[in-house]
PDB file of N, CA and C in Angstrom:
ATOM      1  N   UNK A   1       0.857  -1.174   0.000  1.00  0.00           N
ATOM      2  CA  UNK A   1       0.000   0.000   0.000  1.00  0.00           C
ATOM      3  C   UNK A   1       0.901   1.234   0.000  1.00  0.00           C
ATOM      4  N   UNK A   2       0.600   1.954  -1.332  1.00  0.00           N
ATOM      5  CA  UNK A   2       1.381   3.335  -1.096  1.00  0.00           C
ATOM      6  C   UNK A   2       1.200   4.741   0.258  1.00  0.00           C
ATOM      7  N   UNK A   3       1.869   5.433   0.235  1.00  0.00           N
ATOM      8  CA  UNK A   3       1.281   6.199   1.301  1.00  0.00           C
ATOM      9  C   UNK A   3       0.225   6.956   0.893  1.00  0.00           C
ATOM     10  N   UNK A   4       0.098   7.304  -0.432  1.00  0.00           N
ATOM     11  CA  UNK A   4      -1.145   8.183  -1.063  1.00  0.00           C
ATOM     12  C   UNK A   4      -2.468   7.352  -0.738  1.00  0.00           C
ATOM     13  N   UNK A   5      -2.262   5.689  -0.934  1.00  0.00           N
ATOM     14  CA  UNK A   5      -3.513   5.040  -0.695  1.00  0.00           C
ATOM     15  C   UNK A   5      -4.126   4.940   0.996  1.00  0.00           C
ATOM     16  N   UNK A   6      -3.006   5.141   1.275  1.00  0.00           N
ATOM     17  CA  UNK A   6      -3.056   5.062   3.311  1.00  0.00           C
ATOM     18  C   UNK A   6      -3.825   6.310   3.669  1.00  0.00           C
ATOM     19  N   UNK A   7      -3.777   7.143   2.545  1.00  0.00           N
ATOM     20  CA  UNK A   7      -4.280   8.518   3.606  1.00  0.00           C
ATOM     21  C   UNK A   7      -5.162   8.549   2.549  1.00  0.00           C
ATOM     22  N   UNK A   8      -5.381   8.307   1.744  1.00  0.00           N
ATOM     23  CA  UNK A   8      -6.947   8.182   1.221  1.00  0.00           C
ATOM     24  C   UNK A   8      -7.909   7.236   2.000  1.00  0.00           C
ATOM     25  N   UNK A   9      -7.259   6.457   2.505  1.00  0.00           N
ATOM     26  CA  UNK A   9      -8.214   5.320   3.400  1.00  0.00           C
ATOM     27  C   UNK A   9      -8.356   6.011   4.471  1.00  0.00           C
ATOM     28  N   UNK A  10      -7.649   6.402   5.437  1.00  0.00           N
ATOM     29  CA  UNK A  10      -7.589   7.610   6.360  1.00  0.00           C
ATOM     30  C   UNK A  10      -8.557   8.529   6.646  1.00  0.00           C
ATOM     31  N   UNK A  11      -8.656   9.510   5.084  1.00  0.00           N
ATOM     32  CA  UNK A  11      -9.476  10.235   5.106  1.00  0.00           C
ATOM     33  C   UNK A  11     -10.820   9.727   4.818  1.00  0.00           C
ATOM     34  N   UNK A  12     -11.177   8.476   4.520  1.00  0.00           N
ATOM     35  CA  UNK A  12     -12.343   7.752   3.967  1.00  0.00           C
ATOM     36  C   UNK A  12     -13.067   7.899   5.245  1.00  0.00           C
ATOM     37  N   UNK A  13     -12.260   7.026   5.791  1.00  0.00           N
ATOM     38  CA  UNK A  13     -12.936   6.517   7.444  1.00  0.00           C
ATOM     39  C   UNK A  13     -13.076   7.893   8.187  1.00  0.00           C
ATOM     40  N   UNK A  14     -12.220   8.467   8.249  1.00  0.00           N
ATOM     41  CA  UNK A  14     -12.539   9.926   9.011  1.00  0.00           C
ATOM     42  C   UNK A  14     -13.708  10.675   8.430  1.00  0.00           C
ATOM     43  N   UNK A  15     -14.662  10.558   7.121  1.00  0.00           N
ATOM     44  CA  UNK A  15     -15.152  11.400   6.692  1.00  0.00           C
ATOM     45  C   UNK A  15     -16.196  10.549   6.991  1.00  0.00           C
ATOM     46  N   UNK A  16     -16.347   9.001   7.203  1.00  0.00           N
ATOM     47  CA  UNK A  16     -17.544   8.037   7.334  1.00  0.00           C
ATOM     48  C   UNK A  16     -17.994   8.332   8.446  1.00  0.00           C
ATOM     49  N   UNK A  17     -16.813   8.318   9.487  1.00  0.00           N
ATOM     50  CA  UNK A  17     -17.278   8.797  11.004  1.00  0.00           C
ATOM     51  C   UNK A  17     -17.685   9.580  11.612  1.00  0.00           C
ATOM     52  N   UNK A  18     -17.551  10.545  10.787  1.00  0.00           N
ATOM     53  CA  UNK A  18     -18.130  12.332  10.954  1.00  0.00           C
ATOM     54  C   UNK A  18     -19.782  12.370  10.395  1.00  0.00           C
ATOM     55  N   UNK A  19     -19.511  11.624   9.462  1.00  0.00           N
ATOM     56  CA  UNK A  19     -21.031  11.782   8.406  1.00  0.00           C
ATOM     57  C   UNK A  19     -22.055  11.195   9.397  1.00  0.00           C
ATOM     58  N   UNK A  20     -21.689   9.838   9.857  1.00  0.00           N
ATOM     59  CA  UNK A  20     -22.546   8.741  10.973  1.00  0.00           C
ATOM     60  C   UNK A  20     -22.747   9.510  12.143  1.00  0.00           C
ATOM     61  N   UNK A  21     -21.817  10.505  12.472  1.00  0.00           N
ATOM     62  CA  UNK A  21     -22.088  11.593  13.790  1.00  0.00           C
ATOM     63  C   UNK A  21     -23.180  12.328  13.526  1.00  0.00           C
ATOM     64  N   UNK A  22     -23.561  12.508  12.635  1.00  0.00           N
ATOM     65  CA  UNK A  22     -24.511  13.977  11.769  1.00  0.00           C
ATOM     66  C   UNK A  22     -23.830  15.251  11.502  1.00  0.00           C
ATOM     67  N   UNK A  23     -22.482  14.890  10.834  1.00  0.00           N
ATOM     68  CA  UNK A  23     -21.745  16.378  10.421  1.00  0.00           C
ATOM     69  C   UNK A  23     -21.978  16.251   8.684  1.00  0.00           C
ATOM     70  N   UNK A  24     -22.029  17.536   8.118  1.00  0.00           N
ATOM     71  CA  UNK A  24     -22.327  17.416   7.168  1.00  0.00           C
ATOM     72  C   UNK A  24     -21.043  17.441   5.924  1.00  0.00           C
ATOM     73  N   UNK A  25     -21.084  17.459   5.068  1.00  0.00           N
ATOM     74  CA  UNK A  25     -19.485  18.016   4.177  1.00  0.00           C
ATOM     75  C   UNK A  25     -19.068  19.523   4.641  1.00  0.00           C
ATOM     76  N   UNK A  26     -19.483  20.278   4.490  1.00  0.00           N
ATOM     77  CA  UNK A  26     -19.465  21.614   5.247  1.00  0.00           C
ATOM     78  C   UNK A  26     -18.985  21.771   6.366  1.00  0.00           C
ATOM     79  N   UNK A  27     -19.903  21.134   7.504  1.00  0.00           N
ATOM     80  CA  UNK A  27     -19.284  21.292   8.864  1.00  0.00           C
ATOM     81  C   UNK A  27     -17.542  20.608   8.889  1.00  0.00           C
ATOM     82  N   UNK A  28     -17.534  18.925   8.325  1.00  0.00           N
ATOM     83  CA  UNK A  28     -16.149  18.384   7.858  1.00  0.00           C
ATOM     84  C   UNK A  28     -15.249  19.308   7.494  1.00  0.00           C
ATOM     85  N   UNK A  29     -15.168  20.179   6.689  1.00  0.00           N
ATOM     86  CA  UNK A  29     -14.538  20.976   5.939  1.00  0.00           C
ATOM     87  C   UNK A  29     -13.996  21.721   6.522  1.00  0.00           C
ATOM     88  N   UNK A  30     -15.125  22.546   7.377  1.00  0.00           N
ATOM     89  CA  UNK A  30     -14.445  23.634   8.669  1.00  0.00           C
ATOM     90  C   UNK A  30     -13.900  23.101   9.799  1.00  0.00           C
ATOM     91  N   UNK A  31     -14.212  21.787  10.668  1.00  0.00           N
ATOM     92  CA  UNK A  31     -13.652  21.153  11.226  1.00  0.00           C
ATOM     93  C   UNK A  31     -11.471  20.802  11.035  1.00  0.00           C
ATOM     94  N   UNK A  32     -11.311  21.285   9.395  1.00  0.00           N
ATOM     95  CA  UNK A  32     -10.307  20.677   9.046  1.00  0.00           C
ATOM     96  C   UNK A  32      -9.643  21.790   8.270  1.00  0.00           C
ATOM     97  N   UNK A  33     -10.073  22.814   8.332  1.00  0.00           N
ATOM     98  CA  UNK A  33      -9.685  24.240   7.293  1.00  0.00           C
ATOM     99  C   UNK A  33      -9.446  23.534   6.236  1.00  0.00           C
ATOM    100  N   UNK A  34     -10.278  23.282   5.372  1.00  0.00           N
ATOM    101  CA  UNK A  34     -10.394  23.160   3.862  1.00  0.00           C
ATOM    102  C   UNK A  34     -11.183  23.969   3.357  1.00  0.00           C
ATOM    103  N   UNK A  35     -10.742  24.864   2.499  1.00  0.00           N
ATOM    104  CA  UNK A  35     -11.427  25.582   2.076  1.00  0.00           C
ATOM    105  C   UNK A  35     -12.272  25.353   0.721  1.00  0.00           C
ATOM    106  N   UNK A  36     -13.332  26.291   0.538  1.00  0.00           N
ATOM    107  CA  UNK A  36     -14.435  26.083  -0.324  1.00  0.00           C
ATOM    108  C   UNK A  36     -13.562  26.117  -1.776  1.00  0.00           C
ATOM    109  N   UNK A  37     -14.565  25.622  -2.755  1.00  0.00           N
ATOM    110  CA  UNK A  37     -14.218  25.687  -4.040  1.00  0.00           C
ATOM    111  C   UNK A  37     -14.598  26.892  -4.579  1.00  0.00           C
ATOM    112  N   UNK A  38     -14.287  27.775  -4.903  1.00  0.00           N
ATOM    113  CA  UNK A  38     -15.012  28.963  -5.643  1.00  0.00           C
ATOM    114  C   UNK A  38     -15.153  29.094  -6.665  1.00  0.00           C
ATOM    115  N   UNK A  39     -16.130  29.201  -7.092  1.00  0.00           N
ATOM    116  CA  UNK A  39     -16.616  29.594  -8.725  1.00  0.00           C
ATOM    117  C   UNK A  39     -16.577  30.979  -9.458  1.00  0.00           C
ATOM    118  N   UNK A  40     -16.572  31.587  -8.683  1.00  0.00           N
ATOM    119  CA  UNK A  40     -16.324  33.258  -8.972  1.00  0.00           C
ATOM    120  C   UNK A  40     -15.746  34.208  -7.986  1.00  0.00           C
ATOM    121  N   UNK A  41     -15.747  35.412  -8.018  1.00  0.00           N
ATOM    122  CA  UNK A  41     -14.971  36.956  -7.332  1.00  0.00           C
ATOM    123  C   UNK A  41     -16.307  36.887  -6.368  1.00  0.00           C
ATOM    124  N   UNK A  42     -15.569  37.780  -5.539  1.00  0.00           N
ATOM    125  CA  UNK A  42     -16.879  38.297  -4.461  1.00  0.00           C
ATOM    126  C   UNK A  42     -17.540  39.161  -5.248  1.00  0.00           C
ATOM    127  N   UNK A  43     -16.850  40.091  -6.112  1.00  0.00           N
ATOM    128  CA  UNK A  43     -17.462  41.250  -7.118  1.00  0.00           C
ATOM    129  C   UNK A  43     -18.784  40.157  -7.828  1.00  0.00           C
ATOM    130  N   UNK A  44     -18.632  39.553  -8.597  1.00  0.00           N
ATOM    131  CA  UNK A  44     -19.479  38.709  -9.387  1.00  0.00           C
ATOM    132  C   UNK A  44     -20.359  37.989  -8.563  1.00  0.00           C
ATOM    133  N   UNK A  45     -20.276  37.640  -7.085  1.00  0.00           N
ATOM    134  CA  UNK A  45     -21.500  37.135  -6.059  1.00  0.00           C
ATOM    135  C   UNK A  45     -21.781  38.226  -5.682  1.00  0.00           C
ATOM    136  N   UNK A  46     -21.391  39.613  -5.394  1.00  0.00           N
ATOM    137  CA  UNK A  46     -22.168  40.275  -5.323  1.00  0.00           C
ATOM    138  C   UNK A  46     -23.330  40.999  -6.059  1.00  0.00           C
ATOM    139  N   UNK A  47     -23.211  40.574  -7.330  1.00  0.00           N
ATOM    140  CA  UNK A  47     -24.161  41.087  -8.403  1.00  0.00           C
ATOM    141  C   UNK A  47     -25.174  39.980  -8.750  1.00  0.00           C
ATOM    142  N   UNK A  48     -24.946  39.055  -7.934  1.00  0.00           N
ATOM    143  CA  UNK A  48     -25.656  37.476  -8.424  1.00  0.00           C
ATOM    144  C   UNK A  48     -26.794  37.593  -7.660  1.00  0.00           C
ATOM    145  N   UNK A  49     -28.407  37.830  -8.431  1.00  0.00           N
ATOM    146  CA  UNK A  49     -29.391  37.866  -7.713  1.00  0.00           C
ATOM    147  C   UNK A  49     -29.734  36.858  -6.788  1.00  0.00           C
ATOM    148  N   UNK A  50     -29.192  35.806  -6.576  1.00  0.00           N
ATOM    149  CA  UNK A  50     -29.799  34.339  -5.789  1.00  0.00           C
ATOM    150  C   UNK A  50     -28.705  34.495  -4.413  1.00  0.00           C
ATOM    151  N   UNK A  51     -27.212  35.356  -4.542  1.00  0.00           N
ATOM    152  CA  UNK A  51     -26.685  35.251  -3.672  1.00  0.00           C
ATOM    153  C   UNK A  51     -26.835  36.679  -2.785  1.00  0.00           C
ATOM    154  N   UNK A  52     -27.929  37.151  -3.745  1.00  0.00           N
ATOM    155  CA  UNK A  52     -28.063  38.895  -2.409  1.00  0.00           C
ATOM    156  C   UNK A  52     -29.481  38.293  -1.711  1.00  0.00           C
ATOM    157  N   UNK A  53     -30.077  37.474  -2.217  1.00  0.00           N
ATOM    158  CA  UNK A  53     -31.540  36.894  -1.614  1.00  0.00           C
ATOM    159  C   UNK A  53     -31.254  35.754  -0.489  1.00  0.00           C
ATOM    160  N   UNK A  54     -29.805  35.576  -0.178  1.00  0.00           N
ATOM    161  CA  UNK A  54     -29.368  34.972   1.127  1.00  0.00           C
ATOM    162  C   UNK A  54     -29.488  35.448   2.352  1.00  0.00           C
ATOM    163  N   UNK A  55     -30.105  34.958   3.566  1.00  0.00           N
ATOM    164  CA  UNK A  55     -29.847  35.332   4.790  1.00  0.00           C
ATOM    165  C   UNK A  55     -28.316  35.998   4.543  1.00  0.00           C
ATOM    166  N   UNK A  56     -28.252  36.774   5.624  1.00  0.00           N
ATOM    167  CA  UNK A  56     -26.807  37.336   6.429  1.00  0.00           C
ATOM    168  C   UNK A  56     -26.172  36.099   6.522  1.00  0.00           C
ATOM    169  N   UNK A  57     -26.907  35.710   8.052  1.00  0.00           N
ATOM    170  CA  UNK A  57     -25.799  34.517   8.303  1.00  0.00           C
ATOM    171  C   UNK A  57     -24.878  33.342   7.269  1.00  0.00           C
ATOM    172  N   UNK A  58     -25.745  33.435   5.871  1.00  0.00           N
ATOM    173  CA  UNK A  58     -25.357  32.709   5.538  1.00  0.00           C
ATOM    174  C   UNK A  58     -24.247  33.516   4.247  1.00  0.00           C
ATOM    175  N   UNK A  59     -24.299  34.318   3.787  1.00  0.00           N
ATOM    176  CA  UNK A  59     -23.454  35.480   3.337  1.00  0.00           C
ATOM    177  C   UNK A  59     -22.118  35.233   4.294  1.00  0.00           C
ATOM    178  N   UNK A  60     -22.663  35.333   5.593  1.00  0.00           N
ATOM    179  CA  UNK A  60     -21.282  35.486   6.477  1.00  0.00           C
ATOM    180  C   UNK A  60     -20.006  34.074   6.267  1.00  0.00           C
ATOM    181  N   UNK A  61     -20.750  33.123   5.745  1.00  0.00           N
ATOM    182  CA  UNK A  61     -20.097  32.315   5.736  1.00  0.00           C
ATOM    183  C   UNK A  61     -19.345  31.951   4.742  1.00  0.00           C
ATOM    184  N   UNK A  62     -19.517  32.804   3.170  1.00  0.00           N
ATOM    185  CA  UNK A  62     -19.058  32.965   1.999  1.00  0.00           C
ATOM    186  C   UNK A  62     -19.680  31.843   1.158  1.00  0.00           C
ATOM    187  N   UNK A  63     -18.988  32.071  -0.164  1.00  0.00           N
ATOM    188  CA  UNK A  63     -19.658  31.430  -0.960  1.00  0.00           C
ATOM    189  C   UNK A  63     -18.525  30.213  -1.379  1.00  0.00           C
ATOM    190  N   UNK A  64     -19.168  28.925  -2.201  1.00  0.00           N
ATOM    191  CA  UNK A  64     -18.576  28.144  -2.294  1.00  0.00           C
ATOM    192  C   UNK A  64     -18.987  26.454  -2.306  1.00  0.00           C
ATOM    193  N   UNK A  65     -18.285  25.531  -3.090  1.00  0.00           N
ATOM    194  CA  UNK A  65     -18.732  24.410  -3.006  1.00  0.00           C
ATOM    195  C   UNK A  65     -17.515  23.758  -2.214  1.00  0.00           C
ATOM    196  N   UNK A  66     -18.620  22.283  -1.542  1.00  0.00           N
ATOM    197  CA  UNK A  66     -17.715  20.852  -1.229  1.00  0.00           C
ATOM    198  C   UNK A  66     -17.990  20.066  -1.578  1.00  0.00           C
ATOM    199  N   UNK A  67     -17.428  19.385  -2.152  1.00  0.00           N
ATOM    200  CA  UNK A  67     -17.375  17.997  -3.001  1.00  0.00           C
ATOM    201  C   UNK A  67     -16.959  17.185  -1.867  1.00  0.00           C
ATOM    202  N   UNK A  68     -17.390  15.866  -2.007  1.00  0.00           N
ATOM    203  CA  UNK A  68     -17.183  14.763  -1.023  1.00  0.00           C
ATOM    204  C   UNK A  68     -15.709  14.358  -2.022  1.00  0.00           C
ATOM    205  N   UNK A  69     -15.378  14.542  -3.300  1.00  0.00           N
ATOM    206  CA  UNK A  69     -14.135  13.984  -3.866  1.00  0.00           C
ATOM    207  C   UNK A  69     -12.902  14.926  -3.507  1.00  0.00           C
ATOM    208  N   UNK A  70     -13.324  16.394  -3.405  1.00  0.00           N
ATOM    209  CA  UNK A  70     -12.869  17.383  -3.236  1.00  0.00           C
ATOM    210  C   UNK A  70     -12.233  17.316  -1.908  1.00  0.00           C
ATOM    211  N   UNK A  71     -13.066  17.297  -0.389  1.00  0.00           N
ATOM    212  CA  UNK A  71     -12.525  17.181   0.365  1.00  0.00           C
ATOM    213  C   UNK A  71     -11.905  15.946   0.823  1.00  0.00           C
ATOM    214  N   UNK A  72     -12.125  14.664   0.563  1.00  0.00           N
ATOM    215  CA  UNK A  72     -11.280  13.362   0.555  1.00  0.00           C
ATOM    216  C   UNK A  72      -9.566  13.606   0.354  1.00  0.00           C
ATOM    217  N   UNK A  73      -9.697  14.372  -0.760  1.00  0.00           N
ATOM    218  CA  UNK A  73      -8.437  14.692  -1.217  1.00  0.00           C
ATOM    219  C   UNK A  73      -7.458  15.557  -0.336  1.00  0.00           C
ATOM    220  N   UNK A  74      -8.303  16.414   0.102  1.00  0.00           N
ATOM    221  CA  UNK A  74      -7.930  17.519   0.731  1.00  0.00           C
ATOM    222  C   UNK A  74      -7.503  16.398   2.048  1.00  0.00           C
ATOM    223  N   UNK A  75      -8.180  16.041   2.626  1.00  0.00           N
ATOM    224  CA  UNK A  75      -7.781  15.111   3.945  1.00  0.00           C
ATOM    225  C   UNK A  75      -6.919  14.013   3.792  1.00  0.00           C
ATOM    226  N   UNK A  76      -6.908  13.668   2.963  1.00  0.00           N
ATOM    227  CA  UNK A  76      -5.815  12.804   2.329  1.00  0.00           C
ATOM    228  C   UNK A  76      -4.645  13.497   2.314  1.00  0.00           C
ATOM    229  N   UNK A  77      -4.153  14.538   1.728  1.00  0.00           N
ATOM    230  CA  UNK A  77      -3.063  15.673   1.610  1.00  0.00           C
ATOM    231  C   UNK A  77      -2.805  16.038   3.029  1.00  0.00           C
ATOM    232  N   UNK A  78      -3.847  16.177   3.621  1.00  0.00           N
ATOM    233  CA  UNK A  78      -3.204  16.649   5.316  1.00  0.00           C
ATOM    234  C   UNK A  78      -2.632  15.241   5.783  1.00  0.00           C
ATOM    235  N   UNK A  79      -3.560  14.285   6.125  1.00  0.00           N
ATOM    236  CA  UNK A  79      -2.883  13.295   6.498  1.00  0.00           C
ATOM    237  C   UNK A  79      -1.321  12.609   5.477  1.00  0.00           C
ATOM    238  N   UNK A  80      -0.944  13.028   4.354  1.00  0.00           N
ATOM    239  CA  UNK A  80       0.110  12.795   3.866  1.00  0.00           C
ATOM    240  C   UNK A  80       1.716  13.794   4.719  1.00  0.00           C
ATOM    241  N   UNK A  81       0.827  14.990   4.679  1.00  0.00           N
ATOM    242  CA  UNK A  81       1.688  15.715   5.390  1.00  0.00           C
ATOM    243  C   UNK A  81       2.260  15.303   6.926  1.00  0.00           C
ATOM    244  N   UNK A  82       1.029  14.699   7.670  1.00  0.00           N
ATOM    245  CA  UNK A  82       1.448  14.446   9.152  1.00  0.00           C
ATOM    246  C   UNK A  82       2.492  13.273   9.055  1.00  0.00           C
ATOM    247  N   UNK A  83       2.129  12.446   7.502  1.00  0.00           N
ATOM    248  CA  UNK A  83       2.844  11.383   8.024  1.00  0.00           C
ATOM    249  C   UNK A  83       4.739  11.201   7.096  1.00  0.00           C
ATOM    250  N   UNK A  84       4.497  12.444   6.573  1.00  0.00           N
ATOM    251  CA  UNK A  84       5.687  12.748   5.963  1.00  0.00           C
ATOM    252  C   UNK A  84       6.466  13.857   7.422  1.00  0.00           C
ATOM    253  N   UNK A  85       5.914  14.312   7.847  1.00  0.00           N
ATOM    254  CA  UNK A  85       6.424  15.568   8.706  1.00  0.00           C
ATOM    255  C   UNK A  85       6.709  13.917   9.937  1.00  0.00           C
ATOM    256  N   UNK A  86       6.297  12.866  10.892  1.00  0.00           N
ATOM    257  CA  UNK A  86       6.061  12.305  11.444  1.00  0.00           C
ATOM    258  C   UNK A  86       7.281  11.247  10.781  1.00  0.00           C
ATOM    259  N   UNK A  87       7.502  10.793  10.063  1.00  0.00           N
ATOM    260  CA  UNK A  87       8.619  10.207   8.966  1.00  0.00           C
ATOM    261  C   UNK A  87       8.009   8.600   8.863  1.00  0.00           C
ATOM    262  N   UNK A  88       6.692   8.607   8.916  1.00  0.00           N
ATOM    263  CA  UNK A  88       5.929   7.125   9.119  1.00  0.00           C
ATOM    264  C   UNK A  88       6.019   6.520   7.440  1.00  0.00           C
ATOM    265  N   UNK A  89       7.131   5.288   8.145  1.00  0.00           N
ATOM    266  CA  UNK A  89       6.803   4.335   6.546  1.00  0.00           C
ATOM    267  C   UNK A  89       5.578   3.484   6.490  1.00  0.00           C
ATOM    268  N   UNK A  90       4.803   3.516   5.501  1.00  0.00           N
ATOM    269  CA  UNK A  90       3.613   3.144   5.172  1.00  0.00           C
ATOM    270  C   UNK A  90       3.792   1.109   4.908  1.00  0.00           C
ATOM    271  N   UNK A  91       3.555   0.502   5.510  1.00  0.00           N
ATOM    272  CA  UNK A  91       3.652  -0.831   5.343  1.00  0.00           C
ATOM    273  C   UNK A  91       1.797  -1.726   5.265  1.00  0.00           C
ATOM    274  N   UNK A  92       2.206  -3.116   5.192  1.00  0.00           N
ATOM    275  CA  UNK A  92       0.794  -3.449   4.806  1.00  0.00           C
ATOM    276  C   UNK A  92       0.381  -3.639   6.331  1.00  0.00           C
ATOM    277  N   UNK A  93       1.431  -3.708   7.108  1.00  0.00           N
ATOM    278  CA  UNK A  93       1.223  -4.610   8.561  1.00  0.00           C
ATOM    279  C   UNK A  93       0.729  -3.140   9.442  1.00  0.00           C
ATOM    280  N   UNK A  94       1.039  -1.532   9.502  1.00  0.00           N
ATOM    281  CA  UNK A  94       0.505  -0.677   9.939  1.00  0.00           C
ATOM    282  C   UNK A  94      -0.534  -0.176   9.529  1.00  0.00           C
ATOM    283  N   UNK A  95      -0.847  -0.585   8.332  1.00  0.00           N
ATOM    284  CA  UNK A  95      -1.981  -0.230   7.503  1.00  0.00           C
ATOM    285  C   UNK A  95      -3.367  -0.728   7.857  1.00  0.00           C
ATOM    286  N   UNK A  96      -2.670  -1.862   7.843  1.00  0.00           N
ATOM    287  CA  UNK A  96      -3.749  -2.847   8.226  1.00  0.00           C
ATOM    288  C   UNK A  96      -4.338  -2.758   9.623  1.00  0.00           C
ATOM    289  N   UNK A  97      -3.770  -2.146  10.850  1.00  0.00           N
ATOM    290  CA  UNK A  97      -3.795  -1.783  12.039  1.00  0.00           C
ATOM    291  C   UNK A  97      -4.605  -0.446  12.510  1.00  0.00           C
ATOM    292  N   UNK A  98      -4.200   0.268  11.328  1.00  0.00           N
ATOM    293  CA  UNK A  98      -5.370   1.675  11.449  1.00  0.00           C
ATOM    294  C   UNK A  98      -4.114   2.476  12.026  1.00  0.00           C
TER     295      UNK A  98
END
């Protein structure tokens, strides 16, 4: 098992366990500073009739998508980092251990 596949499994289970809690992709996301996908400027959501017809609160929170492939990745990349910064060699026998 490569280490890319270790922390994709990683982030699998971490995102299964959150979801089974009742967190949503969103809440996951902020839980982990991953940030949103953006599709446009704030200039261009601000002229976007569907995004001035938003509550505040939810304005406050900006605009943006999460992809369940999107953030996998993203958690995958952090957990690559801990385990490169950590100097953990990826084997089948730790893998297999969690």
């Amino acid at each position: 098992m490569t280490r890319r596949e270790y922390a994709l499994q990683q982030a699998d289970a971490e995102i299964g366990r959150l979801i089974l809690e009742g967190f949503g992709l969103f809440r996951i996301a902020e839980l982990y500073d991953v940030p949103r996908i953006r599709y446009c400027t704030d200039a261009q959501a601000e002229n976007d009739v569907n995004w001035q017809a938003l509550p505040d609160y939810i304005k406050a929170q900006g605009h943006g998508v999460i992809t369940e492939g999107y953030l996998r990745e993203q958690l995958a990349d952090q957990c690559e980092r801990i385990l490169e910064k950590e100097e953990v060699e990826v084997t089948w026998l730790n893998a297999a251990n969690g």
